[in-house]
N, C-alpha and C. Protein backbone atom coordinates (compact mmCIF):
# COMPACT_ATOMS: atom_id res chain seq x y z
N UNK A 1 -15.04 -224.18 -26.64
CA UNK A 1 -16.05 -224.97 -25.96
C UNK A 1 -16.16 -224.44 -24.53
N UNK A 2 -17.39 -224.06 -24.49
CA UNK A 2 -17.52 -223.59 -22.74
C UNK A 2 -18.36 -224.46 -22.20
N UNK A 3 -17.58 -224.79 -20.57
CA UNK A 3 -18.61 -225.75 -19.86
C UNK A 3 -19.71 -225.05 -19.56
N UNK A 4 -20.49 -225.85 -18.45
CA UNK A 4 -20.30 -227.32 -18.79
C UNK A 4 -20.81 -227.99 -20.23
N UNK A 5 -20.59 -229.61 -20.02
CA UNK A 5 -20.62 -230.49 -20.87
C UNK A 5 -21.94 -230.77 -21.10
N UNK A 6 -23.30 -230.88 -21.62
CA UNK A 6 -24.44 -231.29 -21.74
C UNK A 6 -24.22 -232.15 -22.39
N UNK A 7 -24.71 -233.64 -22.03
CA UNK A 7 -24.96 -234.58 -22.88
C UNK A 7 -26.56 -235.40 -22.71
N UNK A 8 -26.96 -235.47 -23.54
CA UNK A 8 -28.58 -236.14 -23.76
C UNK A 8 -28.49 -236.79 -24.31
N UNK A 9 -29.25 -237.98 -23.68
CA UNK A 9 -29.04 -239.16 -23.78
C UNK A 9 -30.83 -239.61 -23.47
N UNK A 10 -31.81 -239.95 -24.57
CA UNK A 10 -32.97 -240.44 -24.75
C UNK A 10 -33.53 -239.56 -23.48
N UNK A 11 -33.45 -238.56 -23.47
CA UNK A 11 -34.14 -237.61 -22.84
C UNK A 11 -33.65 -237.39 -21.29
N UNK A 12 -32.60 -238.37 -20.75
CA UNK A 12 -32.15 -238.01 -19.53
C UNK A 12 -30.60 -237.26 -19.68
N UNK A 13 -30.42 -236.38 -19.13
CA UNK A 13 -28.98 -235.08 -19.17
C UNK A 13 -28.06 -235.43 -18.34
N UNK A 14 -26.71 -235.08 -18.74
CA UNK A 14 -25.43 -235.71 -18.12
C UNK A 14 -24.61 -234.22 -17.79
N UNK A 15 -24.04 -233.59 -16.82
CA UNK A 15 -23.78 -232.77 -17.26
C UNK A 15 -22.10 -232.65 -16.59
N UNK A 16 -20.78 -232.24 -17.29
CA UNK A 16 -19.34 -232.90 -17.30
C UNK A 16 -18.70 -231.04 -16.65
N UNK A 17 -18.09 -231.52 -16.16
CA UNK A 17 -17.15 -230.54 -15.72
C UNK A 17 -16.43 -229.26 -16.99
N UNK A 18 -15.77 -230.52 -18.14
CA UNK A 18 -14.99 -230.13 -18.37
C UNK A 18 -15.25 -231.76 -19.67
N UNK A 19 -14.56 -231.34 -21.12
CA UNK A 19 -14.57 -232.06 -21.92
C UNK A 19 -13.97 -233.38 -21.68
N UNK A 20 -13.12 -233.28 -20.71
CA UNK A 20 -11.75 -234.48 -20.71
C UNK A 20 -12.79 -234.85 -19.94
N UNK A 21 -13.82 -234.90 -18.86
CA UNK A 21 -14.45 -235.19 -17.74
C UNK A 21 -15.31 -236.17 -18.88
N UNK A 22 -16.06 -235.48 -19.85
CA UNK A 22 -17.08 -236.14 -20.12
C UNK A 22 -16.31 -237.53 -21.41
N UNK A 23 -15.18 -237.26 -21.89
CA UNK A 23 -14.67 -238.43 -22.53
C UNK A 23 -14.34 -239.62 -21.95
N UNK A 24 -14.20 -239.16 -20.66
CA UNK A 24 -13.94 -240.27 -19.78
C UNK A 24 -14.68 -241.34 -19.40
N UNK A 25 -15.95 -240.70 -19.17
CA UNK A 25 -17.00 -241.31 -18.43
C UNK A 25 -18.45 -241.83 -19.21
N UNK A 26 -18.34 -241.08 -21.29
CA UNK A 26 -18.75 -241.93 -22.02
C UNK A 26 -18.44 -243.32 -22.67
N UNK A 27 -19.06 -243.67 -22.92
CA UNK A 27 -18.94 -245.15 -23.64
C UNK A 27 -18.46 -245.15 -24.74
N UNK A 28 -17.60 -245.61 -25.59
CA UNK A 28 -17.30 -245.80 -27.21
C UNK A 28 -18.13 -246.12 -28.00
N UNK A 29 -18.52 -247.55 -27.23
CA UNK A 29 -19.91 -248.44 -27.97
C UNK A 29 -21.46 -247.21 -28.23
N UNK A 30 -21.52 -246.70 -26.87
CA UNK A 30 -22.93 -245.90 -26.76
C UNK A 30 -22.36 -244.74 -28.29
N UNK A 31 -21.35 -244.16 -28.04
CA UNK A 31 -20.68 -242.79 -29.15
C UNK A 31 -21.02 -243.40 -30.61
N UNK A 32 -20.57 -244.91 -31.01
CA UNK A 32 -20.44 -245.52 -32.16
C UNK A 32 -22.33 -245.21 -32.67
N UNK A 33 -23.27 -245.53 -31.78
CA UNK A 33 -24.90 -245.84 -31.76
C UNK A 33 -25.00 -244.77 -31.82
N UNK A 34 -24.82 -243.53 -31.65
CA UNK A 34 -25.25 -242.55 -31.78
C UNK A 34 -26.59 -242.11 -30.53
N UNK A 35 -26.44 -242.28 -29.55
CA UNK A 35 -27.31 -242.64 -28.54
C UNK A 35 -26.98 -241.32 -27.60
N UNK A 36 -25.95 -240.05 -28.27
CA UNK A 36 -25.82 -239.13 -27.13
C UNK A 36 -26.14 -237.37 -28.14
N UNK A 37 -26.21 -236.88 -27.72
CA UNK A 37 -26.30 -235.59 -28.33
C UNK A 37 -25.55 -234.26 -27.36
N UNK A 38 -24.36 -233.80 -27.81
CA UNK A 38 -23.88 -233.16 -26.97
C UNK A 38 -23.75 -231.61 -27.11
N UNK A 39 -23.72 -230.75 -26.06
CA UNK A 39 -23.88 -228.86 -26.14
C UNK A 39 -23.36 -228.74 -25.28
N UNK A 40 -22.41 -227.49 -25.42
CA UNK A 40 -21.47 -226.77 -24.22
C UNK A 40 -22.37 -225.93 -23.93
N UNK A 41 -22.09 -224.98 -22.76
CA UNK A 41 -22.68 -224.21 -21.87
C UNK A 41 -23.31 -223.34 -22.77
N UNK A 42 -22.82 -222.88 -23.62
CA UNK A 42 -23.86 -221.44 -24.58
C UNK A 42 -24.36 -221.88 -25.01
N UNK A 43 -24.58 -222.99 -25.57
CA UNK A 43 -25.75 -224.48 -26.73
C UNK A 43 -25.21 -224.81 -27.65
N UNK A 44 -23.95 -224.30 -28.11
CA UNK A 44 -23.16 -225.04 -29.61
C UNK A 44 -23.03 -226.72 -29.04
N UNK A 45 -23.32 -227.12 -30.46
CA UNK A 45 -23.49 -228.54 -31.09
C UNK A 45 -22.30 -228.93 -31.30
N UNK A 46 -21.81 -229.98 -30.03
CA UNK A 46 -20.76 -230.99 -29.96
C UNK A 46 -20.81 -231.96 -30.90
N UNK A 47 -19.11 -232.42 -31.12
CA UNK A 47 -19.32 -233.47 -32.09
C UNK A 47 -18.17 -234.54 -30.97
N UNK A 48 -18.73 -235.79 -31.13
CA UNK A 48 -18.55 -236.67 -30.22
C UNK A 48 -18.03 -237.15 -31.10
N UNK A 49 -16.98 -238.42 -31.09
CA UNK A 49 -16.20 -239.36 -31.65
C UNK A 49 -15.41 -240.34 -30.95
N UNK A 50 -15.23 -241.47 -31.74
CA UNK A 50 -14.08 -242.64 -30.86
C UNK A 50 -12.94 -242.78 -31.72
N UNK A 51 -11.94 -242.26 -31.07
CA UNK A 51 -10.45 -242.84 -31.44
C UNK A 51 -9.60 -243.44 -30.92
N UNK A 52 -8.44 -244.48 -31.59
CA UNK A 52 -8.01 -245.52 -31.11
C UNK A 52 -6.85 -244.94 -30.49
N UNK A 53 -6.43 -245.77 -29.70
CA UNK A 53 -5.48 -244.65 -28.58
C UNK A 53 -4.36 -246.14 -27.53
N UNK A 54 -3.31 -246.09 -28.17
CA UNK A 54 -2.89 -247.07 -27.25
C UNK A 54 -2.19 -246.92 -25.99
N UNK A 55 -2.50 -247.90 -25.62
CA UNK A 55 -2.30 -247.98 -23.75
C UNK A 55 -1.42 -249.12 -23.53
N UNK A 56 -0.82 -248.88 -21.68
CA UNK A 56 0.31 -249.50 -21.87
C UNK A 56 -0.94 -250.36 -20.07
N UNK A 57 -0.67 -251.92 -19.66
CA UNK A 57 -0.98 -253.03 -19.06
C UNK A 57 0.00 -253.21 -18.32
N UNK A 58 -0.48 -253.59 -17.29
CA UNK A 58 0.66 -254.59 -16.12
C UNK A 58 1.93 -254.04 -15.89
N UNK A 59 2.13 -252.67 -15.46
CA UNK A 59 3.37 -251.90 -15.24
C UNK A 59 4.10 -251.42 -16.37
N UNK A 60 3.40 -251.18 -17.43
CA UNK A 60 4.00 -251.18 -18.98
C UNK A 60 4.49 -252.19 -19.80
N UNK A 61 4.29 -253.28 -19.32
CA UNK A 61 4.74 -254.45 -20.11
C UNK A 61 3.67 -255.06 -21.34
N UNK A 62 2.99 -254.66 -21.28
CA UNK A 62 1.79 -254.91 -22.08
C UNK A 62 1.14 -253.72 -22.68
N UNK A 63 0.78 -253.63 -24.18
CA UNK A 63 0.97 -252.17 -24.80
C UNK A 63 -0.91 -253.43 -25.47
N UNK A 64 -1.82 -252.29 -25.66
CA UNK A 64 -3.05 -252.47 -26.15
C UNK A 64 -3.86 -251.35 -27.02
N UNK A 65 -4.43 -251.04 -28.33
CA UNK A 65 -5.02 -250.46 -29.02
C UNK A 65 -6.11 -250.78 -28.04
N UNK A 66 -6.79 -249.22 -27.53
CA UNK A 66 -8.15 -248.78 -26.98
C UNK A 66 -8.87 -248.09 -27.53
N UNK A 67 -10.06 -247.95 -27.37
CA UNK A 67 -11.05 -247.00 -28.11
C UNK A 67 -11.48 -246.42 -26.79
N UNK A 68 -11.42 -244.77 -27.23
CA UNK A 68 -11.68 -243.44 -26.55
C UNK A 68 -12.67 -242.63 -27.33
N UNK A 69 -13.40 -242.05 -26.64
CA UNK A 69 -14.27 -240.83 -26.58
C UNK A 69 -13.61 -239.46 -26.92
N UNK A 70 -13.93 -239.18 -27.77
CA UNK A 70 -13.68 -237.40 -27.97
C UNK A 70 -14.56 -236.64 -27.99
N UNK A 71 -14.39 -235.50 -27.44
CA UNK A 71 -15.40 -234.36 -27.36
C UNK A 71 -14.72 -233.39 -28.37
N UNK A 72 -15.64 -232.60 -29.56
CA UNK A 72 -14.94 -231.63 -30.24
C UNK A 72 -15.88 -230.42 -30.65
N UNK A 73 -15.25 -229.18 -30.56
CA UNK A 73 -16.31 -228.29 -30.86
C UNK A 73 -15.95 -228.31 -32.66
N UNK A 74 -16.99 -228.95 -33.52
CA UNK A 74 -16.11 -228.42 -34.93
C UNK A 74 -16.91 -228.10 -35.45
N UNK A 75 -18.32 -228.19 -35.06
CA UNK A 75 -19.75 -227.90 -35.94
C UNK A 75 -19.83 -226.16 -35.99
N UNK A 76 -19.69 -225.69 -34.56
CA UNK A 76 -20.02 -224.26 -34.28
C UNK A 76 -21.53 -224.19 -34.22
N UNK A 77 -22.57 -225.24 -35.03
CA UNK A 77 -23.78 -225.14 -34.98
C UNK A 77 -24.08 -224.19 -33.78
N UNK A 78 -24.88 -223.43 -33.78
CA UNK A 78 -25.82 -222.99 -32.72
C UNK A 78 -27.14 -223.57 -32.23
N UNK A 79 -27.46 -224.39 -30.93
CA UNK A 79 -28.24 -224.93 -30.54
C UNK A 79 -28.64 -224.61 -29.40
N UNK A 80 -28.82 -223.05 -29.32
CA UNK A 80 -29.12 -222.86 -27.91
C UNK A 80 -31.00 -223.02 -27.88
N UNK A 81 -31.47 -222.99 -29.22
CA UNK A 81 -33.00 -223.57 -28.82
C UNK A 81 -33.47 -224.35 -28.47
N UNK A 82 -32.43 -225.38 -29.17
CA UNK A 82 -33.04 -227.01 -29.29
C UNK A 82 -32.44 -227.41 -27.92
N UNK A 83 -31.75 -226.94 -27.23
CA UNK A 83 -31.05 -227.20 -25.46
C UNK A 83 -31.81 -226.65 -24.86
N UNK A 84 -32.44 -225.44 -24.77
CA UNK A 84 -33.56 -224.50 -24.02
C UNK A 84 -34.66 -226.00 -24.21
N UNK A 85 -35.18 -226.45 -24.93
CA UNK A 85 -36.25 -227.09 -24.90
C UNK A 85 -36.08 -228.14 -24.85
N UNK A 86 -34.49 -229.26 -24.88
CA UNK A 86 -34.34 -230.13 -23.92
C UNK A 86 -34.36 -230.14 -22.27
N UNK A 87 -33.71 -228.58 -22.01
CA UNK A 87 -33.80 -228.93 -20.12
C UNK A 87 -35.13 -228.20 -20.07
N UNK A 88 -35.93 -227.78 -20.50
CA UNK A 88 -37.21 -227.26 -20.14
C UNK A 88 -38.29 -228.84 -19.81
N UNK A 89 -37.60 -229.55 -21.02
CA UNK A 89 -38.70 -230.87 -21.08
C UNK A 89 -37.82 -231.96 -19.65
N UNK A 90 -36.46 -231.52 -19.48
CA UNK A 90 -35.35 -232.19 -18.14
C UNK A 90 -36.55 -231.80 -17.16
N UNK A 91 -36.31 -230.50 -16.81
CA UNK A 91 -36.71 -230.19 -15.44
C UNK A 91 -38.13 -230.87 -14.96
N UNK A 92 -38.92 -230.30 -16.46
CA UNK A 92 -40.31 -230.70 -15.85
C UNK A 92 -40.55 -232.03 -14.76
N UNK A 93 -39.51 -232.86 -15.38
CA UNK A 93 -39.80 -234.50 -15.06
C UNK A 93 -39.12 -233.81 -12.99
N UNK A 94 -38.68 -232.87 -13.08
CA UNK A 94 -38.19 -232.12 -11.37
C UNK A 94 -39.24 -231.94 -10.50
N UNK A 95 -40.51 -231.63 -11.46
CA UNK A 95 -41.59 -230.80 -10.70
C UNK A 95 -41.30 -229.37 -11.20
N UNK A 96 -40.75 -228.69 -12.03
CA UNK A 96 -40.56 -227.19 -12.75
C UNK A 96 -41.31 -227.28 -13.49
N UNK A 97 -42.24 -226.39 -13.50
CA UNK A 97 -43.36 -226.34 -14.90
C UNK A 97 -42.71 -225.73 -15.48
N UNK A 98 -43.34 -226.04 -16.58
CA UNK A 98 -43.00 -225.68 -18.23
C UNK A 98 -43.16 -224.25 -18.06
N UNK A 99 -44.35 -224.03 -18.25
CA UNK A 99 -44.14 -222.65 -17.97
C UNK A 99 -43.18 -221.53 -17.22
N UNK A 100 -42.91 -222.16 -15.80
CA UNK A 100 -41.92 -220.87 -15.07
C UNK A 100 -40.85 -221.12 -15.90
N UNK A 101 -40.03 -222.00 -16.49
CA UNK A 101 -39.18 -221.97 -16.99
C UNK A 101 -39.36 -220.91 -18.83
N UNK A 102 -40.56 -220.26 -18.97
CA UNK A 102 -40.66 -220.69 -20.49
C UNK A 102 -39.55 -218.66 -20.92
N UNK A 103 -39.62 -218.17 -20.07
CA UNK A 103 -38.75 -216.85 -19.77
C UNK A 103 -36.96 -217.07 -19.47
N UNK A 104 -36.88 -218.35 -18.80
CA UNK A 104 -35.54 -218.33 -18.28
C UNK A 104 -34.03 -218.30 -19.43
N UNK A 105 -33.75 -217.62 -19.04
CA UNK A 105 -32.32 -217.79 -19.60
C UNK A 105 -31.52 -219.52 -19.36
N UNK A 106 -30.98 -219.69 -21.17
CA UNK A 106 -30.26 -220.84 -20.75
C UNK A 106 -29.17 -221.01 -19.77
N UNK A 107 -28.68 -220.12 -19.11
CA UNK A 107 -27.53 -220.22 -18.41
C UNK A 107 -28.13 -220.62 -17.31
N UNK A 108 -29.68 -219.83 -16.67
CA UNK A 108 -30.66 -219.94 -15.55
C UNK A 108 -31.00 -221.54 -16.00
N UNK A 109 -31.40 -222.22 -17.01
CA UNK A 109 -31.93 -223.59 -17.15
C UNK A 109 -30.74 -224.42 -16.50
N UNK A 110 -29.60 -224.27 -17.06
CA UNK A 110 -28.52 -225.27 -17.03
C UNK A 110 -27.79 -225.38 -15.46
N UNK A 111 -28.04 -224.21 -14.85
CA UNK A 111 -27.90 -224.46 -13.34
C UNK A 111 -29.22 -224.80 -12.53
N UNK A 112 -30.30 -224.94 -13.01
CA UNK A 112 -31.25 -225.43 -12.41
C UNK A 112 -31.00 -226.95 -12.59
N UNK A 113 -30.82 -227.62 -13.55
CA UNK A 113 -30.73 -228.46 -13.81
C UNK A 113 -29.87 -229.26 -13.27
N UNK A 114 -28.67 -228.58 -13.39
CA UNK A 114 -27.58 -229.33 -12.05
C UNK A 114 -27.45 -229.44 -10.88
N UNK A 115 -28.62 -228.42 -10.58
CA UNK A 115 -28.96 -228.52 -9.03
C UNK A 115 -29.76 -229.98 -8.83
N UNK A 116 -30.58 -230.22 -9.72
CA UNK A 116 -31.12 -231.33 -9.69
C UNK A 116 -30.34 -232.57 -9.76
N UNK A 117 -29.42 -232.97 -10.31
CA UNK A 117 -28.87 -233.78 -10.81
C UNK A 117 -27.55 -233.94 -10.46
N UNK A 118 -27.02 -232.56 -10.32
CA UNK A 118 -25.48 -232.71 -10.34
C UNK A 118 -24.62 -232.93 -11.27
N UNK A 119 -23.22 -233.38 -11.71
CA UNK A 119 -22.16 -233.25 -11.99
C UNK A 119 -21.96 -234.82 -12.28
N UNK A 120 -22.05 -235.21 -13.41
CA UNK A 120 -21.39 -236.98 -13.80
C UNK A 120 -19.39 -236.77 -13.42
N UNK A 121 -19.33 -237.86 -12.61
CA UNK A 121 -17.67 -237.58 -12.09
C UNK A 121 -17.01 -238.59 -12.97
């Protein structure tokens, strides 16, 4: 899996440092709905998941079953088109026409894009 993290989400982009970055800072509930669609930096097709993960409360005295976010590369799918023509349709909403972008390299999209937006912490 190479960063960054792309995640799309009903047409607005999230974009994660690093996998552990973006498990953190998704939702379980949103992962369960199916409400995210995720691609590492070259465009392979993330597979997102929630697993139960227990945690320890109040200085360790208190132990709790949680639900966590996983990020996994297991598809290998290749989606570097269908990502080219998500941040092409991102930017526009920037002021980037469709067009100057319609030549760019995805690596050129995905830092345009974070220039816009930035880095979900």
């Amino acid at each position: 899996m190479i960063p960054p993290i792309i995640v799309e989400e009903y047409g607005n982009l999230m974009f994660f440092r690093s996998a552990a970055y973006a498990e953190r800072y998704l939702e379980p509930i949103d992962v369960k709905n199916e409400e995210y669609k995720a691609y590492d930096g070259i465009g392979r097709r993330l597979t997102l998941g929630v697993a139960k993960k227990e945690a320890r409360f109040f200085y360790g005295i208190f132990k709790d079953t949680i639900e966590v976010v996983t990020v996994r590369d297991e598809s290998g799918a290749d989606a570097a088109a269908e990502l080219r023509q998500i941040l092409r349709g991102f930017l526009e909403q920037f002021g980037i026409s469709w067009k100057s972008t319609e030549e760019a390299a995805l690596e050129t999209l995905i830092e345009q894009a974070i220039q816009c937006v930035g880095y979900c912490s």
